[in-house]
PDB file of N, CA and C in Angstrom:
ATOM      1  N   UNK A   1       0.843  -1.181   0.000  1.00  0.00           N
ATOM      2  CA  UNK A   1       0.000   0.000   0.000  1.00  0.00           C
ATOM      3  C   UNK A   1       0.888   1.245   0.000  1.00  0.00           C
ATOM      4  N   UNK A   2       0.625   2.152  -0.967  1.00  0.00           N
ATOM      5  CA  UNK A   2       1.329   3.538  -1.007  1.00  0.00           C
ATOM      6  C   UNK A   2       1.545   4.400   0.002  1.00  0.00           C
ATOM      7  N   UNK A   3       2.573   4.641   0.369  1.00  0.00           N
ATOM      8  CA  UNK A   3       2.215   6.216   1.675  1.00  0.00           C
ATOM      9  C   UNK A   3       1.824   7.391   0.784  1.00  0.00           C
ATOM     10  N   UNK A   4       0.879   7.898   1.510  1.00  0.00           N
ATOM     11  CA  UNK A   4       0.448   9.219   0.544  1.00  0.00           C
ATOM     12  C   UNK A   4       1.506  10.705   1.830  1.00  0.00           C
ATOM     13  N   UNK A   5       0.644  11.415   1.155  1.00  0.00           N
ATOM     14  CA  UNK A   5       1.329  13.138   1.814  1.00  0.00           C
ATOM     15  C   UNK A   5       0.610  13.446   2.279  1.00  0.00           C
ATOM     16  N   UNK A   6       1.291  13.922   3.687  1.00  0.00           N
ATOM     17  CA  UNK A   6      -0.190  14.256   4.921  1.00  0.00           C
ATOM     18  C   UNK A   6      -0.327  15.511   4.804  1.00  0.00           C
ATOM     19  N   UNK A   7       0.059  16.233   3.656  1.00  0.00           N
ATOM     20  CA  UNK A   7      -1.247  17.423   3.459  1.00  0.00           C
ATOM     21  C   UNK A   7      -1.948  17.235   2.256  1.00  0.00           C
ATOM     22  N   UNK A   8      -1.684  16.461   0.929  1.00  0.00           N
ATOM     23  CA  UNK A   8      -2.529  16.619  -0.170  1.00  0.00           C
ATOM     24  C   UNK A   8      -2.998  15.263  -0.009  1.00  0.00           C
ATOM     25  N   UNK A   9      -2.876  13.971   0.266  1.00  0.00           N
ATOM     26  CA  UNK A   9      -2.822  12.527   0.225  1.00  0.00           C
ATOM     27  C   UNK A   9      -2.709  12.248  -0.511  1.00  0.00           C
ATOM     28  N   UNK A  10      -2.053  12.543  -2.138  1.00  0.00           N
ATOM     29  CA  UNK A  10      -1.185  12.082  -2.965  1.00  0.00           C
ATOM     30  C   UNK A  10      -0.427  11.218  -2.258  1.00  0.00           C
ATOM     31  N   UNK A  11      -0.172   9.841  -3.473  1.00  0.00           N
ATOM     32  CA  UNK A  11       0.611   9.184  -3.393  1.00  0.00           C
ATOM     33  C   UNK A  11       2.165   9.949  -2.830  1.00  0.00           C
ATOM     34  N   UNK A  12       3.193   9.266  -2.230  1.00  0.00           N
ATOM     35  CA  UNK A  12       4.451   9.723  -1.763  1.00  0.00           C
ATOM     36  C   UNK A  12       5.528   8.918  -2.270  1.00  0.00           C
ATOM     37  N   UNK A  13       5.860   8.860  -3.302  1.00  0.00           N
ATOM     38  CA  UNK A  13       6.963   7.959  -3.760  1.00  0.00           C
ATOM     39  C   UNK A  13       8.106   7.648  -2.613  1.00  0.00           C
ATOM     40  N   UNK A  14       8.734   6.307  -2.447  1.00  0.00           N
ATOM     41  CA  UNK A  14       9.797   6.377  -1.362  1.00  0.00           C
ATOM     42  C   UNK A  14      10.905   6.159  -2.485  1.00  0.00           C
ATOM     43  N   UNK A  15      12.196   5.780  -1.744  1.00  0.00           N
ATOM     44  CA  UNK A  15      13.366   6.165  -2.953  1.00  0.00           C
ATOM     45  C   UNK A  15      13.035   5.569  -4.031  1.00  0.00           C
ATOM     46  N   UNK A  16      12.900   3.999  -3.435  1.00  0.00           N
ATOM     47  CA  UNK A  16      12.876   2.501  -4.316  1.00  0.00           C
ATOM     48  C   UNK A  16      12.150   2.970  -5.343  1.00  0.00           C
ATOM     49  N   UNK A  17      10.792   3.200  -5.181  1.00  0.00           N
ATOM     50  CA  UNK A  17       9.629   3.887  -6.118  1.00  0.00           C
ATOM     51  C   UNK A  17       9.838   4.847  -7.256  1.00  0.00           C
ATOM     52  N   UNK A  18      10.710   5.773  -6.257  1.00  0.00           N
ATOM     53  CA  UNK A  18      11.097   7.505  -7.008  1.00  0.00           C
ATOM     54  C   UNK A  18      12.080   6.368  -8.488  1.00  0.00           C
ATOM     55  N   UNK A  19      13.176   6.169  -7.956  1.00  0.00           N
ATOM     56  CA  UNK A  19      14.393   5.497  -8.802  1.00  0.00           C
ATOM     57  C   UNK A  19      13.079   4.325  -9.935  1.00  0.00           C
ATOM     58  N   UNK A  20      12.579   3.585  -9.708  1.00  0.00           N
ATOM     59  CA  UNK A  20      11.835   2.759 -10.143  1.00  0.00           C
ATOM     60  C   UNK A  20      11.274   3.956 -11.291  1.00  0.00           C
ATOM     61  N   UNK A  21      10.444   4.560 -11.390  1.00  0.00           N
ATOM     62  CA  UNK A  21       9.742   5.525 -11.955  1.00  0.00           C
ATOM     63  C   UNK A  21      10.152   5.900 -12.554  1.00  0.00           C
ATOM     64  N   UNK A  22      11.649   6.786 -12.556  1.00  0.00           N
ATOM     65  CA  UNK A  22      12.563   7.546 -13.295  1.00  0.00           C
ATOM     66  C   UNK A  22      13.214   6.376 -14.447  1.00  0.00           C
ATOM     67  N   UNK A  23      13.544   5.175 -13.735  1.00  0.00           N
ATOM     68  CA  UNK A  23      13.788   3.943 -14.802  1.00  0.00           C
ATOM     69  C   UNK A  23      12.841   3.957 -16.012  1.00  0.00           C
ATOM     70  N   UNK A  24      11.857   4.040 -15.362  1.00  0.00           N
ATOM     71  CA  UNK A  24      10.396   3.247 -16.954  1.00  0.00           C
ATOM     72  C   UNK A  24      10.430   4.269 -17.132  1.00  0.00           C
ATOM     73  N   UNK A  25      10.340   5.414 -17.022  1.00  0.00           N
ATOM     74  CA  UNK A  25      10.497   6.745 -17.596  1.00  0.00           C
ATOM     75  C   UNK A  25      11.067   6.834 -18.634  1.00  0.00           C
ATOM     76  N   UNK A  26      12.626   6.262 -18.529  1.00  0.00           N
ATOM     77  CA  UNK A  26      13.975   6.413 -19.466  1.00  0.00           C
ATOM     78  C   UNK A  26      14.998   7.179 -19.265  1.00  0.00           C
ATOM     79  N   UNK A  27      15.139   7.476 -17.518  1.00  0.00           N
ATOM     80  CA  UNK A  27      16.014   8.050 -17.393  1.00  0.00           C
ATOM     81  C   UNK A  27      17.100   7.656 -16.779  1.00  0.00           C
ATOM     82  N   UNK A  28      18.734   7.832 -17.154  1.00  0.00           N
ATOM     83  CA  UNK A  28      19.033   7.046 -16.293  1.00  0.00           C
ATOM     84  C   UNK A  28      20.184   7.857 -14.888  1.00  0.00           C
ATOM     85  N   UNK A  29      20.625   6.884 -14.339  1.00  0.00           N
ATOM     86  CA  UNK A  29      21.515   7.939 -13.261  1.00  0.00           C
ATOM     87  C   UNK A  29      22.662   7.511 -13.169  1.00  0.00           C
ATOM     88  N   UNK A  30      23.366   9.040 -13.211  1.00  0.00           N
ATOM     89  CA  UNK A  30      25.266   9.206 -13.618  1.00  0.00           C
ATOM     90  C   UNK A  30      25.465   8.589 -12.212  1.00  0.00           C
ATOM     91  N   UNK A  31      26.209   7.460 -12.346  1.00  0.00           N
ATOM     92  CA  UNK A  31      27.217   6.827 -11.011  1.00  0.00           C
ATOM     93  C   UNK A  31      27.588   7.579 -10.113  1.00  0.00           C
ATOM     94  N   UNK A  32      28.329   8.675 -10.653  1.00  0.00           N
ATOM     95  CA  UNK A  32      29.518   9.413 -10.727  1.00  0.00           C
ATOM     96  C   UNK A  32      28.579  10.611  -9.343  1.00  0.00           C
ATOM     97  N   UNK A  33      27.330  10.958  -9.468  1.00  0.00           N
ATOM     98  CA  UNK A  33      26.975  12.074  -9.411  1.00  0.00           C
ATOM     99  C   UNK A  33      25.679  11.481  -7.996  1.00  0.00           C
ATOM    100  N   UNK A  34      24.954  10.718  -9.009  1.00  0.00           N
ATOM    101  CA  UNK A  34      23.853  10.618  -8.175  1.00  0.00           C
ATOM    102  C   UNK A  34      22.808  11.272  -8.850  1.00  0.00           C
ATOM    103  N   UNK A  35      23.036  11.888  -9.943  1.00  0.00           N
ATOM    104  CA  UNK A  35      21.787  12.589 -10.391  1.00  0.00           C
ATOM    105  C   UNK A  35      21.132  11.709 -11.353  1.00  0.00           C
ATOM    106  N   UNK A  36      19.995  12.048 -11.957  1.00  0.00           N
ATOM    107  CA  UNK A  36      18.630  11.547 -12.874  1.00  0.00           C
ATOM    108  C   UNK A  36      18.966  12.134 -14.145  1.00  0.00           C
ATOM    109  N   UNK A  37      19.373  11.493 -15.504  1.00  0.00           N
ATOM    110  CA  UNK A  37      19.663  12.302 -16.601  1.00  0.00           C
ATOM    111  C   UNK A  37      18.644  11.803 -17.894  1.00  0.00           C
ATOM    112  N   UNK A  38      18.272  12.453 -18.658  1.00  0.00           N
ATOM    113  CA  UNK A  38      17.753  11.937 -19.666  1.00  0.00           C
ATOM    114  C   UNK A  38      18.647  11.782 -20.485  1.00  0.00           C
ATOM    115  N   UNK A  39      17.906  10.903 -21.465  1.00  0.00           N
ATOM    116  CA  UNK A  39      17.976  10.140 -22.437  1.00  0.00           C
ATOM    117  C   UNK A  39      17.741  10.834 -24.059  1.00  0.00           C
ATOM    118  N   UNK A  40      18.370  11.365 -24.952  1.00  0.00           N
ATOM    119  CA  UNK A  40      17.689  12.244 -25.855  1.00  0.00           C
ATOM    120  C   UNK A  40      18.264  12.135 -27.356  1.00  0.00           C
ATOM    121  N   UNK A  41      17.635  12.065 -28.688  1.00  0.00           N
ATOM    122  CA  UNK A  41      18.896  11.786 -29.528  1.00  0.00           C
ATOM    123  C   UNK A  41      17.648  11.062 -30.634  1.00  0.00           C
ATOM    124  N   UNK A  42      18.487  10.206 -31.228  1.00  0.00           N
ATOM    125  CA  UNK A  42      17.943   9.338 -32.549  1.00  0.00           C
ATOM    126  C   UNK A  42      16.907  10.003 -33.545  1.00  0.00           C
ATOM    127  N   UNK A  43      17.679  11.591 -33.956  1.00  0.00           N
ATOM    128  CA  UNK A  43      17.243  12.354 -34.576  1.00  0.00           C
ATOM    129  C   UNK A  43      17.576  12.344 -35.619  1.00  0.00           C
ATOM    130  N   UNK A  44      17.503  12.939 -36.848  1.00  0.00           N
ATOM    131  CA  UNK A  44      17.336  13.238 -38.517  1.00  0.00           C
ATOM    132  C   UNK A  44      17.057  14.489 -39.445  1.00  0.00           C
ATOM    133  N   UNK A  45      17.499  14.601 -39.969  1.00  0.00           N
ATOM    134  CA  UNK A  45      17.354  16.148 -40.363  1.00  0.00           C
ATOM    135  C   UNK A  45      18.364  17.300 -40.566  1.00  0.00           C
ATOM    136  N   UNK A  46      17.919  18.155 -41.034  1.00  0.00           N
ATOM    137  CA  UNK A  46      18.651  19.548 -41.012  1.00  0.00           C
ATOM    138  C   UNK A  46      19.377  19.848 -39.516  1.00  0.00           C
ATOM    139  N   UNK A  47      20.232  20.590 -39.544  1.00  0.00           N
ATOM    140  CA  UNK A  47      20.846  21.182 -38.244  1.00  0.00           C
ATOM    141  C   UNK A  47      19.668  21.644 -37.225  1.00  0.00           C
ATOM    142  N   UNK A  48      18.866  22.129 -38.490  1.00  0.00           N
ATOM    143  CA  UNK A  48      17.589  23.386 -37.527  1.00  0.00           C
ATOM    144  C   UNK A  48      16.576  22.105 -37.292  1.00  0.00           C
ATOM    145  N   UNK A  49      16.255  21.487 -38.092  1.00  0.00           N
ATOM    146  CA  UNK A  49      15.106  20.313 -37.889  1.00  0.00           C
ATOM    147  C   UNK A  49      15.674  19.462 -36.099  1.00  0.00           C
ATOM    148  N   UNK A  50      16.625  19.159 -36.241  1.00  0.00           N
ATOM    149  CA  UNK A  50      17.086  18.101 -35.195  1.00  0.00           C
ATOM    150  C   UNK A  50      17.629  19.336 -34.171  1.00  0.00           C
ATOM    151  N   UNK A  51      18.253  20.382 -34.077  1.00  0.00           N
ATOM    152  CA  UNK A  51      17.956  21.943 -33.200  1.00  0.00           C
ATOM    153  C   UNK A  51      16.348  21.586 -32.583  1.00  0.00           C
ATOM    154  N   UNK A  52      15.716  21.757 -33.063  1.00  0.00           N
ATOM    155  CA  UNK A  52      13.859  22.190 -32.903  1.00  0.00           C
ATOM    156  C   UNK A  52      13.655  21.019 -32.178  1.00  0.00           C
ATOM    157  N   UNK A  53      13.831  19.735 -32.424  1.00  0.00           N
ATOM    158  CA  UNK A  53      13.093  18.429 -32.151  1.00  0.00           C
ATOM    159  C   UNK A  53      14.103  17.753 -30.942  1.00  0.00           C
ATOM    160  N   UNK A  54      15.036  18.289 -31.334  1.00  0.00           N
ATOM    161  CA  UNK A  54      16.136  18.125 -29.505  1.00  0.00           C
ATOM    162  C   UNK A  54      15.483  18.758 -28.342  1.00  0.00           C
ATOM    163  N   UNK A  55      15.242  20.090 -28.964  1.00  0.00           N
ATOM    164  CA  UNK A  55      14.726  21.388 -27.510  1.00  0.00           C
ATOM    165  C   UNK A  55      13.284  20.761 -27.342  1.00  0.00           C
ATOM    166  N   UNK A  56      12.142  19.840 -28.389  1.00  0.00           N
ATOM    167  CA  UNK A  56      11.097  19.707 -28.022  1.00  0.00           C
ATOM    168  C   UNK A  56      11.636  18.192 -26.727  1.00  0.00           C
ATOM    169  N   UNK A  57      12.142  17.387 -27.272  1.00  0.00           N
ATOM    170  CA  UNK A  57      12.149  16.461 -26.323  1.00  0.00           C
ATOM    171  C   UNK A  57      12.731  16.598 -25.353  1.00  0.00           C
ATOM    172  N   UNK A  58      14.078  17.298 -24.882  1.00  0.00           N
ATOM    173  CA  UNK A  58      14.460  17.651 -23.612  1.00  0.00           C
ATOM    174  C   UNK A  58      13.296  18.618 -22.836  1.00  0.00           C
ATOM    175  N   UNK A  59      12.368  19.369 -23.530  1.00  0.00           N
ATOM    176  CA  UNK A  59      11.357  20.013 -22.725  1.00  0.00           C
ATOM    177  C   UNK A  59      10.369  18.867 -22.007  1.00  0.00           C
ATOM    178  N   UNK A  60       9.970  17.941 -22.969  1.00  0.00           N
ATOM    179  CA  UNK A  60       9.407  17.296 -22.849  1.00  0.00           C
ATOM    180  C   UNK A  60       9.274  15.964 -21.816  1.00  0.00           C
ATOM    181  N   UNK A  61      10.973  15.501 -21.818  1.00  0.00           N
ATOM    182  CA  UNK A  61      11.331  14.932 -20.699  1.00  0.00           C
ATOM    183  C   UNK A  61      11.373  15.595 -19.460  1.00  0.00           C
ATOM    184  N   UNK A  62      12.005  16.822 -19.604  1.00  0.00           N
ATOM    185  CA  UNK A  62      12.199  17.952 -18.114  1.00  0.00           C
ATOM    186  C   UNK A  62      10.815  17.503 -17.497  1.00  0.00           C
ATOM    187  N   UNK A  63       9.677  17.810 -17.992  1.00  0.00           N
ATOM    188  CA  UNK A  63       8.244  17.770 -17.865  1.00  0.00           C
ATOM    189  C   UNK A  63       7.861  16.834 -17.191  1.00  0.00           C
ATOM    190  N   UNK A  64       8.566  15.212 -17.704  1.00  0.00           N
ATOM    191  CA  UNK A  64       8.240  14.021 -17.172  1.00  0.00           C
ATOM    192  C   UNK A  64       8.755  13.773 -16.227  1.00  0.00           C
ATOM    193  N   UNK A  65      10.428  14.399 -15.987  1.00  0.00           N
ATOM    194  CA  UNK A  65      11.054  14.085 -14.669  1.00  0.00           C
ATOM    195  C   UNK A  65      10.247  14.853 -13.419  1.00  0.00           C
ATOM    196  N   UNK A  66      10.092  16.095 -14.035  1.00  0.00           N
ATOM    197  CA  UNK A  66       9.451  17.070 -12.655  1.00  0.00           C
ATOM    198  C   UNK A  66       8.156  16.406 -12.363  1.00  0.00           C
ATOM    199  N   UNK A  67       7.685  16.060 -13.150  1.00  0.00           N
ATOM    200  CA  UNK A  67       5.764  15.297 -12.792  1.00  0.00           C
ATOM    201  C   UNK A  67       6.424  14.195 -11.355  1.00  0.00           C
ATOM    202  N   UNK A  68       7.398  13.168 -11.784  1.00  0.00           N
ATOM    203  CA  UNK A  68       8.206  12.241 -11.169  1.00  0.00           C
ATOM    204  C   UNK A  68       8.899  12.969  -9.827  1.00  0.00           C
ATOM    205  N   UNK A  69       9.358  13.785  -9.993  1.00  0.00           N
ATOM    206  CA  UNK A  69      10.148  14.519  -8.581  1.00  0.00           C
ATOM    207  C   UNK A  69       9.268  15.052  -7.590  1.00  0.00           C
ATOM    208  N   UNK A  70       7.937  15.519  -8.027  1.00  0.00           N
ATOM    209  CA  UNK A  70       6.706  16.284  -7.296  1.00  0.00           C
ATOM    210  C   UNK A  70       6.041  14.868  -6.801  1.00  0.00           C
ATOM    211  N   UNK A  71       6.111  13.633  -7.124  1.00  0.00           N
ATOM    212  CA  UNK A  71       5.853  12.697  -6.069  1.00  0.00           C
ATOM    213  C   UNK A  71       6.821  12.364  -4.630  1.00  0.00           C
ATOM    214  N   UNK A  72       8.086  12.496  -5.427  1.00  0.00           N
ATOM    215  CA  UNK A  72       8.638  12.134  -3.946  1.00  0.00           C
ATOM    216  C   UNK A  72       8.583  11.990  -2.675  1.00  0.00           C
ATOM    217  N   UNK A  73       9.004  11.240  -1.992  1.00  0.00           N
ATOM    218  CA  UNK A  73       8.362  11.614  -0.927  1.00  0.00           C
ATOM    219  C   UNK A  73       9.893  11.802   0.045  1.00  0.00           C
ATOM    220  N   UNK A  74       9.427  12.758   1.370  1.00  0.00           N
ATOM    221  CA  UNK A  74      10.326  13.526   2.056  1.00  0.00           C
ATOM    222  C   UNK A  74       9.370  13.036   3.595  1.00  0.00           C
ATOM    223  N   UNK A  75      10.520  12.370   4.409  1.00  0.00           N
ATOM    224  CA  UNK A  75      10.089  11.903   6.105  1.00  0.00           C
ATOM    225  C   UNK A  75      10.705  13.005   6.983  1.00  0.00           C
ATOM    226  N   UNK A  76       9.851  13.579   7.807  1.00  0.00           N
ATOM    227  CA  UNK A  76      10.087  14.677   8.949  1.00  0.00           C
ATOM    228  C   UNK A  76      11.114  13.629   9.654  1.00  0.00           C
ATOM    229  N   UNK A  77      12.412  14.119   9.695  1.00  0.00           N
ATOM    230  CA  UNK A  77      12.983  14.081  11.143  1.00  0.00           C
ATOM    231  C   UNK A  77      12.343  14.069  12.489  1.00  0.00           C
ATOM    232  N   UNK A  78      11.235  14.468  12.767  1.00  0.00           N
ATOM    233  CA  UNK A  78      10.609  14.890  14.003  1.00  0.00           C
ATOM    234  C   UNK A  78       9.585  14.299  14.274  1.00  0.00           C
ATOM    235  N   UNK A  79       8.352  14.334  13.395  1.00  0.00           N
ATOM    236  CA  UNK A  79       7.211  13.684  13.640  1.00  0.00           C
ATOM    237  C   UNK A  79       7.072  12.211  12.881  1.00  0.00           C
ATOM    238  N   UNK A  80       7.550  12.063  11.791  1.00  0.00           N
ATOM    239  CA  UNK A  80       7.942  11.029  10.785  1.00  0.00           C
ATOM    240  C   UNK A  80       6.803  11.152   9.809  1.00  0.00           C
ATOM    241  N   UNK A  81       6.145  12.307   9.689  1.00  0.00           N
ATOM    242  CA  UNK A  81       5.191  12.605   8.895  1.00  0.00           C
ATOM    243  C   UNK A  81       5.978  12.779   7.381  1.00  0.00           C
ATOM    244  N   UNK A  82       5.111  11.802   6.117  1.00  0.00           N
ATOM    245  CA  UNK A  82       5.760  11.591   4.885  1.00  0.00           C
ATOM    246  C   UNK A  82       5.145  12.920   4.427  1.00  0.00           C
ATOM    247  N   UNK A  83       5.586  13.978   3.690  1.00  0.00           N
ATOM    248  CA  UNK A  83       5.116  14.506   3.035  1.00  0.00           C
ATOM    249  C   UNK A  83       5.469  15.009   1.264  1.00  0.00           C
ATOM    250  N   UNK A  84       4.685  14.657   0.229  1.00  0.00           N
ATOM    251  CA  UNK A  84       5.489  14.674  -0.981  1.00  0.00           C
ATOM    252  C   UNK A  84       6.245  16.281  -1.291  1.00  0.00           C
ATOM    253  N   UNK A  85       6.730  15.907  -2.301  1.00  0.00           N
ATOM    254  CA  UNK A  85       8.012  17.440  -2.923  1.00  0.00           C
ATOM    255  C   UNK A  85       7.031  18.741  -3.382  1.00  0.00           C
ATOM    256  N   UNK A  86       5.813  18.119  -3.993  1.00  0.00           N
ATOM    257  CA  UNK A  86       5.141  19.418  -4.465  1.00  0.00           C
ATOM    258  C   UNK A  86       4.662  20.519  -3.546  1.00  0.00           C
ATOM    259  N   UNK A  87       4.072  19.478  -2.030  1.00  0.00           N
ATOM    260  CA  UNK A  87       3.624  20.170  -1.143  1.00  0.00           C
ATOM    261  C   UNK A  87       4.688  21.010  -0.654  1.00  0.00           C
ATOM    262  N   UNK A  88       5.956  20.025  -0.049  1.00  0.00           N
ATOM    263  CA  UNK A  88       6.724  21.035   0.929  1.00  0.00           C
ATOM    264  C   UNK A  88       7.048  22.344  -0.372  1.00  0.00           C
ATOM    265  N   UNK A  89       7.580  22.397  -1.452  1.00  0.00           N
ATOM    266  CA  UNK A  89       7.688  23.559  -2.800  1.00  0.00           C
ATOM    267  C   UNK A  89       6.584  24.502  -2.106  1.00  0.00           C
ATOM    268  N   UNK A  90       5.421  24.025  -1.895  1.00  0.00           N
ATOM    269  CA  UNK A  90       4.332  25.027  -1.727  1.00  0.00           C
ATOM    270  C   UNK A  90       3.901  25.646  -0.772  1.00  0.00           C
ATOM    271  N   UNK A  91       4.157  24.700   0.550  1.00  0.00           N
ATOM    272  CA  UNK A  91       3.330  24.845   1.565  1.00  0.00           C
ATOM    273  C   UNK A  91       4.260  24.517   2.863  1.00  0.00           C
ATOM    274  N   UNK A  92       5.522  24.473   2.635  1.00  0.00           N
ATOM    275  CA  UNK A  92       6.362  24.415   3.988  1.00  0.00           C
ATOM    276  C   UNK A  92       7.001  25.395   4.389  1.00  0.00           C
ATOM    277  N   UNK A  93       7.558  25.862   5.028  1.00  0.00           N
ATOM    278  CA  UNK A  93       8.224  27.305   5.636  1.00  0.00           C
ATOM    279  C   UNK A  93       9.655  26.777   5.767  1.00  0.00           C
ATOM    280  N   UNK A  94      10.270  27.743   5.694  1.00  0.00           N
ATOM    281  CA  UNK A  94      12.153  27.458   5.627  1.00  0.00           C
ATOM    282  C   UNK A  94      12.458  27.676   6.671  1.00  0.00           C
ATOM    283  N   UNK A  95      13.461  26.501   6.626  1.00  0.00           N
ATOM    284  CA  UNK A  95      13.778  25.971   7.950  1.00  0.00           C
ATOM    285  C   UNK A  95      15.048  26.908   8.407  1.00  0.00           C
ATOM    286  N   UNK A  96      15.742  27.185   9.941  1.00  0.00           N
ATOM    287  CA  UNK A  96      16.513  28.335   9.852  1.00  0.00           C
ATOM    288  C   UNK A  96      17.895  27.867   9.336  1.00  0.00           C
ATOM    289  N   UNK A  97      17.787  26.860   9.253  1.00  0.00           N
ATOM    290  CA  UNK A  97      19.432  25.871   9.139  1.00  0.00           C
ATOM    291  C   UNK A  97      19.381  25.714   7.510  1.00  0.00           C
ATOM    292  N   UNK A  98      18.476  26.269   6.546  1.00  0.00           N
ATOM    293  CA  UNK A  98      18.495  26.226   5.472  1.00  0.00           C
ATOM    294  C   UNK A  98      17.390  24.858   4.927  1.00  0.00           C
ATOM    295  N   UNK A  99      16.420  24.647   3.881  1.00  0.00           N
ATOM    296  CA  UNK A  99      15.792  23.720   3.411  1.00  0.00           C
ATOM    297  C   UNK A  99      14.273  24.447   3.910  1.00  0.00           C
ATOM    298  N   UNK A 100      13.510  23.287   3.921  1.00  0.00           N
ATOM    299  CA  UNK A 100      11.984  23.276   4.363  1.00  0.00           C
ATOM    300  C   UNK A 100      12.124  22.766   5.962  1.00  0.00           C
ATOM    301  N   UNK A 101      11.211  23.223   6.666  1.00  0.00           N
ATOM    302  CA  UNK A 101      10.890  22.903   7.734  1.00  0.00           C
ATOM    303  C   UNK A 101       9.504  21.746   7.794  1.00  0.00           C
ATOM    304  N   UNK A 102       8.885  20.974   8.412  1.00  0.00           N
ATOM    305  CA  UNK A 102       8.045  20.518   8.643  1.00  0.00           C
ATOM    306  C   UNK A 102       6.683  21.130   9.205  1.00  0.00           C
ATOM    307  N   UNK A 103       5.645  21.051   8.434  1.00  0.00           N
ATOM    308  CA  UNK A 103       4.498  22.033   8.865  1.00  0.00           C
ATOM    309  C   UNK A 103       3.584  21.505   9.772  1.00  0.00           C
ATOM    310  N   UNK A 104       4.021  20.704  10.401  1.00  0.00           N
ATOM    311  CA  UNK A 104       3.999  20.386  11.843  1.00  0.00           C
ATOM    312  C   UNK A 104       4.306  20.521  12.663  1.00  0.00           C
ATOM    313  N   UNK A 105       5.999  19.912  12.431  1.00  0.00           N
ATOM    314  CA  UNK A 105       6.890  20.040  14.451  1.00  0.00           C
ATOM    315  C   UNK A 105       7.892  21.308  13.537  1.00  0.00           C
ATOM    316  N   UNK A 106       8.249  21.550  12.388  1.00  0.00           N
ATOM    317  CA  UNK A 106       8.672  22.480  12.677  1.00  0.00           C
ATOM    318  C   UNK A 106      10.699  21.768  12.171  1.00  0.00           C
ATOM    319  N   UNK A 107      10.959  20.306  12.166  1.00  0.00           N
ATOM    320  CA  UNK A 107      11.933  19.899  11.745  1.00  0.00           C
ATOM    321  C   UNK A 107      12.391  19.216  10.568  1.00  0.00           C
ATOM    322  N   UNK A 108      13.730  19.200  10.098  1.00  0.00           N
ATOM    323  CA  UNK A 108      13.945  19.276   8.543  1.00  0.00           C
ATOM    324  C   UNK A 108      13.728  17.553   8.365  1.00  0.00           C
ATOM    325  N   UNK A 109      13.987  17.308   7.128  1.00  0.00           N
ATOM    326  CA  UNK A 109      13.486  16.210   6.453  1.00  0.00           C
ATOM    327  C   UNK A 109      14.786  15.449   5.602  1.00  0.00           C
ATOM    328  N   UNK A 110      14.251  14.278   5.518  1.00  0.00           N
ATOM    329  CA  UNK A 110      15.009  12.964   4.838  1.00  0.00           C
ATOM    330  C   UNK A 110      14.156  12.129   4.019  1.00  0.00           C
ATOM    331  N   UNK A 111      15.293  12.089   2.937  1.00  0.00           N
ATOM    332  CA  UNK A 111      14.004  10.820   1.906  1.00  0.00           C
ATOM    333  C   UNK A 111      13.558   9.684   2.114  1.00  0.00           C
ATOM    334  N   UNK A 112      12.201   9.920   1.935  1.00  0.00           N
ATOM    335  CA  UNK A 112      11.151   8.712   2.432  1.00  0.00           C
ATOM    336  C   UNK A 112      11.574   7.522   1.697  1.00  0.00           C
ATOM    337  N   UNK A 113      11.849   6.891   2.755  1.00  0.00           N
ATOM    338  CA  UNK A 113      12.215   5.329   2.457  1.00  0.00           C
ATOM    339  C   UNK A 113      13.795   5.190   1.728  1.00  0.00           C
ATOM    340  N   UNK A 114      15.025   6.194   2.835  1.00  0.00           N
ATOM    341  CA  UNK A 114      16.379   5.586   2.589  1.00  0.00           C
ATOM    342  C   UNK A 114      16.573   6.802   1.486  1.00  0.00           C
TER     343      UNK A 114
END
């Protein structure tokens, strides 16, 4: 069963999930870094044709990763309340040590599930 976000109850992706997602997606992640990269290319055309149809699909992926990142889910240090990425973006207050605070107890956060 999914953990949702205890302010919208959207689903809350935990890492396993987040990484899982970004996989069938098609994206994959630099060793090196830790980050989420797309995948982009097997184009044809003019300079300007494959220009145009590069910038549409990297928009297009950006689009799919962020849909994917706004599930995440983020565990309060404090209360252990899951709450996903879109909410705290929207609706959490900054914490004084830098990040989001918890709109509950008030303490910073770690990714749900490791």
């Amino acid at each position: 069963m999914p953990t949702t976000c205890s302010l919208c109850g959207d689903d809350a992706l935990s890492t396993r999930e987040f990484e899982s997602a970004c996989r069938a997606a098609g994206f994959v992640q630099d060793t090196a870094t830790g980050q989420w990269k797309m995948k982009v290319g097997g184009l044809a055309g003019t300079s300007e044709q494959v220009h145009a149809a590069l910038g549409r699909q990297e928009r297009s992926r950006q689009a799919t990763y962020d849909e994917i990142e706004n599930q995440r889910g983020y565990q309060c240090k404090g209360c252990m309340r899951v709450y996903c990425m879109k909410c705290l973006y929207a609706q959490a207050p900054a914490h004084p040590s830098g990040g989001k605070a918890c709109p509950r107890c008030g303490q910073t956060f770690t990714r749900y599930g490791g």
